[in-house]
PDB file of N, CA and C in Angstrom:
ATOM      1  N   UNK A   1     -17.221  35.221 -10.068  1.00  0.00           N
ATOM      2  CA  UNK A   1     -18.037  34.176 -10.671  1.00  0.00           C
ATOM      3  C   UNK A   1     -17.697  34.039 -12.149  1.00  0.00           C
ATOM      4  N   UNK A   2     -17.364  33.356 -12.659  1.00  0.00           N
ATOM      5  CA  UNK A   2     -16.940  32.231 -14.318  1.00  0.00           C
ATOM      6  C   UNK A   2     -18.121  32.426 -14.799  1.00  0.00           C
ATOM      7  N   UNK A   3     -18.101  32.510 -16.051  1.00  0.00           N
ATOM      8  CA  UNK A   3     -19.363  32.602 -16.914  1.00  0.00           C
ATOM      9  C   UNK A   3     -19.754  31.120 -17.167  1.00  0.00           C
ATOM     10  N   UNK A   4     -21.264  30.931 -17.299  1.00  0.00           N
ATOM     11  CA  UNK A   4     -21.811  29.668 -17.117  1.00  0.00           C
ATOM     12  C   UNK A   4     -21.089  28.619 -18.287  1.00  0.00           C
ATOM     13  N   UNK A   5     -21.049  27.328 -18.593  1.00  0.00           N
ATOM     14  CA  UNK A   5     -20.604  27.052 -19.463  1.00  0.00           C
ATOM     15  C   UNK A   5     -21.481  25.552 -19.736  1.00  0.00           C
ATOM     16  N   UNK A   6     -22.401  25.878 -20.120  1.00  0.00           N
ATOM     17  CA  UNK A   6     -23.692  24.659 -20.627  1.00  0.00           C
ATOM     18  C   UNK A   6     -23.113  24.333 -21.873  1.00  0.00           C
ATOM     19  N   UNK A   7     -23.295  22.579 -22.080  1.00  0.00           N
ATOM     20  CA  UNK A   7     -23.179  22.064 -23.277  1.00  0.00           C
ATOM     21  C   UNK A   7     -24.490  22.126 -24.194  1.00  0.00           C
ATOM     22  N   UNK A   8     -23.950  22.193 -24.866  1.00  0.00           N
ATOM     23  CA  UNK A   8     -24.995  22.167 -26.334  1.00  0.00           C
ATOM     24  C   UNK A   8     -25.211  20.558 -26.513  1.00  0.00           C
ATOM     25  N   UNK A   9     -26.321  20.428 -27.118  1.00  0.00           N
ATOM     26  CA  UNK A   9     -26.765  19.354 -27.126  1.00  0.00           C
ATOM     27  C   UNK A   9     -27.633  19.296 -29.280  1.00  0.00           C
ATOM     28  N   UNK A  10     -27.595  18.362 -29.598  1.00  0.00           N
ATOM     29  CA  UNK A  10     -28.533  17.619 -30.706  1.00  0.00           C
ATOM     30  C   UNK A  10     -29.966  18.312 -30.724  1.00  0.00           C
ATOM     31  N   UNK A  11     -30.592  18.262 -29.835  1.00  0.00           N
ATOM     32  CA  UNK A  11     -32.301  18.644 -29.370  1.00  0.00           C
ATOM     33  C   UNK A  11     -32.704  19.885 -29.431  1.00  0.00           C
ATOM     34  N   UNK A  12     -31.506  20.577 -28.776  1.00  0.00           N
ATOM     35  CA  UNK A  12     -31.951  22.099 -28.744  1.00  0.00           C
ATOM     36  C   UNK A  12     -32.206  22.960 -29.901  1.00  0.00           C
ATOM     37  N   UNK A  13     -33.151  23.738 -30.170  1.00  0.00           N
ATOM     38  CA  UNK A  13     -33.517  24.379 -31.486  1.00  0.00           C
ATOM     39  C   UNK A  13     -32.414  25.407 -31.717  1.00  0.00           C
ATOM     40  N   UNK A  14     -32.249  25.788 -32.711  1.00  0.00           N
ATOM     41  CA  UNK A  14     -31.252  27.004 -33.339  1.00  0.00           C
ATOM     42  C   UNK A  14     -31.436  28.317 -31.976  1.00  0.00           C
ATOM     43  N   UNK A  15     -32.411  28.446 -31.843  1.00  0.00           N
ATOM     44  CA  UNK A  15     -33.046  29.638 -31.209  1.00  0.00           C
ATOM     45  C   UNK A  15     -32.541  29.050 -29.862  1.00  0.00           C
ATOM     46  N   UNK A  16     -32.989  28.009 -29.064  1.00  0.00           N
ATOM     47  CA  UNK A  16     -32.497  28.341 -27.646  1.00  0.00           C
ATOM     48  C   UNK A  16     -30.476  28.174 -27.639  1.00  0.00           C
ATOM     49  N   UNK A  17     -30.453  27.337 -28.772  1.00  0.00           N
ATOM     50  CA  UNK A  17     -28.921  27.061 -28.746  1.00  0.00           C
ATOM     51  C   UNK A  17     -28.460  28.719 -29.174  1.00  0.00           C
ATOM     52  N   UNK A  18     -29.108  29.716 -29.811  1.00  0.00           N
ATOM     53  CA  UNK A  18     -28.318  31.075 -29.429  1.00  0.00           C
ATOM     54  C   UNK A  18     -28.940  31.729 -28.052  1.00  0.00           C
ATOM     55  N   UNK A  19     -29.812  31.380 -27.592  1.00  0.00           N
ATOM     56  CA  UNK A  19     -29.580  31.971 -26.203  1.00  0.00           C
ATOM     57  C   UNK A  19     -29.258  31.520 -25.530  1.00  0.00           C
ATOM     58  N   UNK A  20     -28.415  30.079 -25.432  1.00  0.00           N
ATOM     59  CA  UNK A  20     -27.663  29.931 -24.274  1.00  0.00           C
ATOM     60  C   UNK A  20     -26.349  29.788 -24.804  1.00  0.00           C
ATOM     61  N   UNK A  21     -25.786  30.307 -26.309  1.00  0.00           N
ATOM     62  CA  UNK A  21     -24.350  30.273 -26.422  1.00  0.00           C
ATOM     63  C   UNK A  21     -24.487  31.126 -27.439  1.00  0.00           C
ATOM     64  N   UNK A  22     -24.629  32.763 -27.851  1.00  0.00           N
ATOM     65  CA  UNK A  22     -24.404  33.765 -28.459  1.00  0.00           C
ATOM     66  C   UNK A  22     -23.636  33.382 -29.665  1.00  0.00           C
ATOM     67  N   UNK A  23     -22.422  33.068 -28.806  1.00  0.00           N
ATOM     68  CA  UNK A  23     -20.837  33.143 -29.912  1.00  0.00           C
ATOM     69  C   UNK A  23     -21.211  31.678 -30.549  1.00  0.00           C
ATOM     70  N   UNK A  24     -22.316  31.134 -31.024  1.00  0.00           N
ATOM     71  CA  UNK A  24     -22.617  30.054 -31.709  1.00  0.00           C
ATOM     72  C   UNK A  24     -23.494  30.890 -32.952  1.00  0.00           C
ATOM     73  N   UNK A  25     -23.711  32.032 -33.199  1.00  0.00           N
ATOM     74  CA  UNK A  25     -24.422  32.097 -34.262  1.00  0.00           C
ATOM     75  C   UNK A  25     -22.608  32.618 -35.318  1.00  0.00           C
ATOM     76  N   UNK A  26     -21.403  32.991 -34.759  1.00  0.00           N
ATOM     77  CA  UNK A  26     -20.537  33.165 -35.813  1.00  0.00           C
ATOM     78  C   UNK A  26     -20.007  31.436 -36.335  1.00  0.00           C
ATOM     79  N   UNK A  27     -20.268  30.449 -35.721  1.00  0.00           N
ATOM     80  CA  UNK A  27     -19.749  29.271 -35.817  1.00  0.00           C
ATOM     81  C   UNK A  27     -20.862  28.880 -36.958  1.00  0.00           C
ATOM     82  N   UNK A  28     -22.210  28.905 -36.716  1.00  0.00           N
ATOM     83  CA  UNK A  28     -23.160  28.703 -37.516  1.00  0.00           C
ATOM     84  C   UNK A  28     -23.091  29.505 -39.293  1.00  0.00           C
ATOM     85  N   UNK A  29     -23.010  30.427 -38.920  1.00  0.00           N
ATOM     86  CA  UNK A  29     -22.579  31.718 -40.090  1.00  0.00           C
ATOM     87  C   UNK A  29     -21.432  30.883 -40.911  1.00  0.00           C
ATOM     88  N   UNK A  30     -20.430  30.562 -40.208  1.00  0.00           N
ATOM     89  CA  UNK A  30     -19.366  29.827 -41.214  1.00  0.00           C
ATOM     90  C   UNK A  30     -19.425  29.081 -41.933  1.00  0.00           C
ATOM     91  N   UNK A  31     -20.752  28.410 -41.438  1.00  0.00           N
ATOM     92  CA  UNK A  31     -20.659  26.960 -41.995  1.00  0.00           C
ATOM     93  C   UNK A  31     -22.481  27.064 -43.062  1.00  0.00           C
ATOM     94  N   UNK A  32     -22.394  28.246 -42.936  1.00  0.00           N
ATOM     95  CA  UNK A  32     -23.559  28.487 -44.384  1.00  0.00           C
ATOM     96  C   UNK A  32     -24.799  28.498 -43.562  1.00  0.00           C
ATOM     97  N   UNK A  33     -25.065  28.698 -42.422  1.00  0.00           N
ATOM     98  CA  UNK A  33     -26.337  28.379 -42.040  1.00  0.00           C
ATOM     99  C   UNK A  33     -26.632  30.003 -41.522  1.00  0.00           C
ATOM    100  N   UNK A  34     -27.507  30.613 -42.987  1.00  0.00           N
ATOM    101  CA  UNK A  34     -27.645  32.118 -42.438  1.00  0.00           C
ATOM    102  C   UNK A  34     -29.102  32.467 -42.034  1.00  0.00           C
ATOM    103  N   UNK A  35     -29.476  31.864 -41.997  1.00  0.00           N
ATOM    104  CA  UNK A  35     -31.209  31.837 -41.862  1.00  0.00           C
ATOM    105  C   UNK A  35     -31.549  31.697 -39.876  1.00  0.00           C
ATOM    106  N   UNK A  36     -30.809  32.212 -39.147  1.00  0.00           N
ATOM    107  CA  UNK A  36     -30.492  32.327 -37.983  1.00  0.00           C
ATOM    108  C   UNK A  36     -31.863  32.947 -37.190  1.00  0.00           C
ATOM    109  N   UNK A  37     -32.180  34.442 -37.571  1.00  0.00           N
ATOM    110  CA  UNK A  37     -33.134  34.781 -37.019  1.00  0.00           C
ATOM    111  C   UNK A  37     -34.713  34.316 -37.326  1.00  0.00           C
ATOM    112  N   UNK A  38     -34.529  33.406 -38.516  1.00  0.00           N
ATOM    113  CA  UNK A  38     -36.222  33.355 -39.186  1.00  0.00           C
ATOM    114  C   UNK A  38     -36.683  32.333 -38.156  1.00  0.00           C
ATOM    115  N   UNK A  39     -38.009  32.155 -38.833  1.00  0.00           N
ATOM    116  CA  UNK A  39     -39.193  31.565 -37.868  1.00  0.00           C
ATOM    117  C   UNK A  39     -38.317  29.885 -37.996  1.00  0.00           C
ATOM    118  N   UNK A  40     -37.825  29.614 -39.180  1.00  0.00           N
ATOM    119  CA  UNK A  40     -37.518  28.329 -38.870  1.00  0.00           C
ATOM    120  C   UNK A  40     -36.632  27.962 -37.992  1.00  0.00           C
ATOM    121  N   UNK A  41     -35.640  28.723 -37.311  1.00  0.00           N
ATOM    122  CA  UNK A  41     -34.299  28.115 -36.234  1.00  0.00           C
ATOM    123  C   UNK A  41     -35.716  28.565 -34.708  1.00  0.00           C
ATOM    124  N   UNK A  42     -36.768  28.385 -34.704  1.00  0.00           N
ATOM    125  CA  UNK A  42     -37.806  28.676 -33.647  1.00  0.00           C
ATOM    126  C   UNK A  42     -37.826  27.067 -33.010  1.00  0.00           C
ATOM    127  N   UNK A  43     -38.050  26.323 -34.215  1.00  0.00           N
ATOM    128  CA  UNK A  43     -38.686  24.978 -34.242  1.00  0.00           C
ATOM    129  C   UNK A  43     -37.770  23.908 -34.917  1.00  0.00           C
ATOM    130  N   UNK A  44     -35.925  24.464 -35.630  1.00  0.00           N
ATOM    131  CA  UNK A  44     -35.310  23.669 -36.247  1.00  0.00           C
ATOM    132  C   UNK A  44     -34.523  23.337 -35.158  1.00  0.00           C
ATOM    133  N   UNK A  45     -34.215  21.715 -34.519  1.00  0.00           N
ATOM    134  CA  UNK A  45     -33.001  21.221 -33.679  1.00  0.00           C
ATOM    135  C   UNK A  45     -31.873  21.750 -34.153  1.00  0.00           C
ATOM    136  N   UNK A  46     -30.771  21.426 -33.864  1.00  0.00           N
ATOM    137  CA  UNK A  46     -29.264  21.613 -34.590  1.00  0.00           C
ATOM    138  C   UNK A  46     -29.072  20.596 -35.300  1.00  0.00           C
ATOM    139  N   UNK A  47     -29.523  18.823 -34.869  1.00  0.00           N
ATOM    140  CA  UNK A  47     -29.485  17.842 -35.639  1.00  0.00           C
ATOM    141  C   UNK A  47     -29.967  18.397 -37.137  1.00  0.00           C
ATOM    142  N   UNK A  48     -31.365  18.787 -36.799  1.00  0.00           N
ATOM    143  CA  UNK A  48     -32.329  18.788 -38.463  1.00  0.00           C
ATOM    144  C   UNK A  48     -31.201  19.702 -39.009  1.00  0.00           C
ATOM    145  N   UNK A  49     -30.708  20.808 -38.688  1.00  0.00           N
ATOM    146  CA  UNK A  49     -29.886  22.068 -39.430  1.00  0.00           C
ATOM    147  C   UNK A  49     -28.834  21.645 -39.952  1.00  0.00           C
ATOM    148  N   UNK A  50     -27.993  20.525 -39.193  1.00  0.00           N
ATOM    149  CA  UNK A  50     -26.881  20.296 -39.509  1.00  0.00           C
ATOM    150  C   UNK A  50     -26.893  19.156 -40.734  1.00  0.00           C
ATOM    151  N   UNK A  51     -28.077  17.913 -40.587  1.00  0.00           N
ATOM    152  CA  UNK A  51     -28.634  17.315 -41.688  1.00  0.00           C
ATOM    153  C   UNK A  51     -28.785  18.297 -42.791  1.00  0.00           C
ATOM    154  N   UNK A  52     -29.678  18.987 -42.764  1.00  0.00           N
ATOM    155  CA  UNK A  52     -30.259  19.593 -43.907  1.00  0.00           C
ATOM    156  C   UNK A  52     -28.930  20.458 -44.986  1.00  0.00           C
ATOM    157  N   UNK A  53     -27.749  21.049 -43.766  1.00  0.00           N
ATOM    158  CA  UNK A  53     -26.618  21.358 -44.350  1.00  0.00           C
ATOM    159  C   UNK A  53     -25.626  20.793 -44.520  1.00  0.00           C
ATOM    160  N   UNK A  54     -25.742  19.773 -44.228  1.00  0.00           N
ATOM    161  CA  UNK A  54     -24.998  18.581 -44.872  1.00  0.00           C
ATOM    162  C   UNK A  54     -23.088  19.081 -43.764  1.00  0.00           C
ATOM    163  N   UNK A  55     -23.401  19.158 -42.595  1.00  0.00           N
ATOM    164  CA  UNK A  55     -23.067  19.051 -41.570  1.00  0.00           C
ATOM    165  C   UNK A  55     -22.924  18.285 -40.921  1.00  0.00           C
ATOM    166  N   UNK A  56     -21.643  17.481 -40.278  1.00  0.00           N
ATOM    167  CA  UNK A  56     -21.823  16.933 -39.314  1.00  0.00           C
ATOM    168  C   UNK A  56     -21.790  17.434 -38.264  1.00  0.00           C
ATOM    169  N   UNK A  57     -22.318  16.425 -37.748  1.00  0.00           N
ATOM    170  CA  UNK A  57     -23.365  17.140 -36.204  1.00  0.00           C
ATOM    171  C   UNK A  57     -22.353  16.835 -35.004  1.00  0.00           C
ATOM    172  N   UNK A  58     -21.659  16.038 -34.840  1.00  0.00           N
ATOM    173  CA  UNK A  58     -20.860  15.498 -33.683  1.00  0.00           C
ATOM    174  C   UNK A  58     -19.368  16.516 -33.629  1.00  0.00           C
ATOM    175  N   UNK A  59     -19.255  16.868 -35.067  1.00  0.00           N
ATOM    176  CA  UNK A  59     -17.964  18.129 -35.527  1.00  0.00           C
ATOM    177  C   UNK A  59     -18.396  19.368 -34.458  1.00  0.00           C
ATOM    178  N   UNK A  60     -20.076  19.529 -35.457  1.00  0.00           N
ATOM    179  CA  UNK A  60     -20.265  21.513 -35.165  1.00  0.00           C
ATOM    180  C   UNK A  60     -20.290  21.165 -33.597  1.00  0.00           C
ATOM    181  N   UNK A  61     -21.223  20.242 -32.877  1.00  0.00           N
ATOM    182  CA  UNK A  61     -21.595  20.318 -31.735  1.00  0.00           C
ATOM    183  C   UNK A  61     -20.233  20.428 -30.721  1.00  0.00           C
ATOM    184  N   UNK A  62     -19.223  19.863 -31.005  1.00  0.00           N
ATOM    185  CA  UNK A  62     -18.311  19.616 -30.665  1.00  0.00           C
ATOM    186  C   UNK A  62     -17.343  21.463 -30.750  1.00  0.00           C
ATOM    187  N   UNK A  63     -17.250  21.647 -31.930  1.00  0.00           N
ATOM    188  CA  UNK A  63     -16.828  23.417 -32.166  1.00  0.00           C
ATOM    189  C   UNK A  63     -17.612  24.041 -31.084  1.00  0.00           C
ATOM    190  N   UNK A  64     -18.990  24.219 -31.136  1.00  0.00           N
ATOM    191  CA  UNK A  64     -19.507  25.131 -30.430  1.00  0.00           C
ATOM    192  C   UNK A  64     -19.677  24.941 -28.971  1.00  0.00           C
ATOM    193  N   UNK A  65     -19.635  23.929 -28.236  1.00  0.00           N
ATOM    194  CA  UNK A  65     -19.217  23.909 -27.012  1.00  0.00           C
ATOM    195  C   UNK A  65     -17.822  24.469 -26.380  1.00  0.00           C
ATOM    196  N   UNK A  66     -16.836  23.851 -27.609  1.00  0.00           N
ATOM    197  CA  UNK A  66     -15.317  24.706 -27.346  1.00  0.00           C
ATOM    198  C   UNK A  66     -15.259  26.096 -27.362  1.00  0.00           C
ATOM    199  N   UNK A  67     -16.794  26.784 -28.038  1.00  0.00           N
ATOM    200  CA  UNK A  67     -16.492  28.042 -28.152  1.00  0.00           C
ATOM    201  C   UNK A  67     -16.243  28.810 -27.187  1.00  0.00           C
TER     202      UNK A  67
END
């Protein structure tokens, strides 16, 4: 059995987007977003994160699915 391979999506908060793709918090880390475990990636989309870091969103989303 292949390990599952779910796309990441805009919607999903920081928090479920690392539990359903781990190797997305070193992609995140690169790109300055270190605030990973706090209360805010509970309730922050990847959209708001990637806004707020002046990220584009269609790039990272795009990286971290390839991951």
């Amino acid at each position: 059995m292949g390990k599952e391979n779910k796309n990441i999506n805009a919607d999903m908060t920081i928090a479920q987007l690392l539990k359903e793709k781990p190797a997305a918090a070193a992609i995140l880390m690169s790109k300055g977003m270190h605030c990973l475990g706090c209360v805010i990636a509970h309730g922050e989309t990847l959209k708001q994160a990637a806004e707020v870091h002046g990220i584009s969103l269609e790039e990272l989303i795009k990286e971290i699915n390839e991951a």
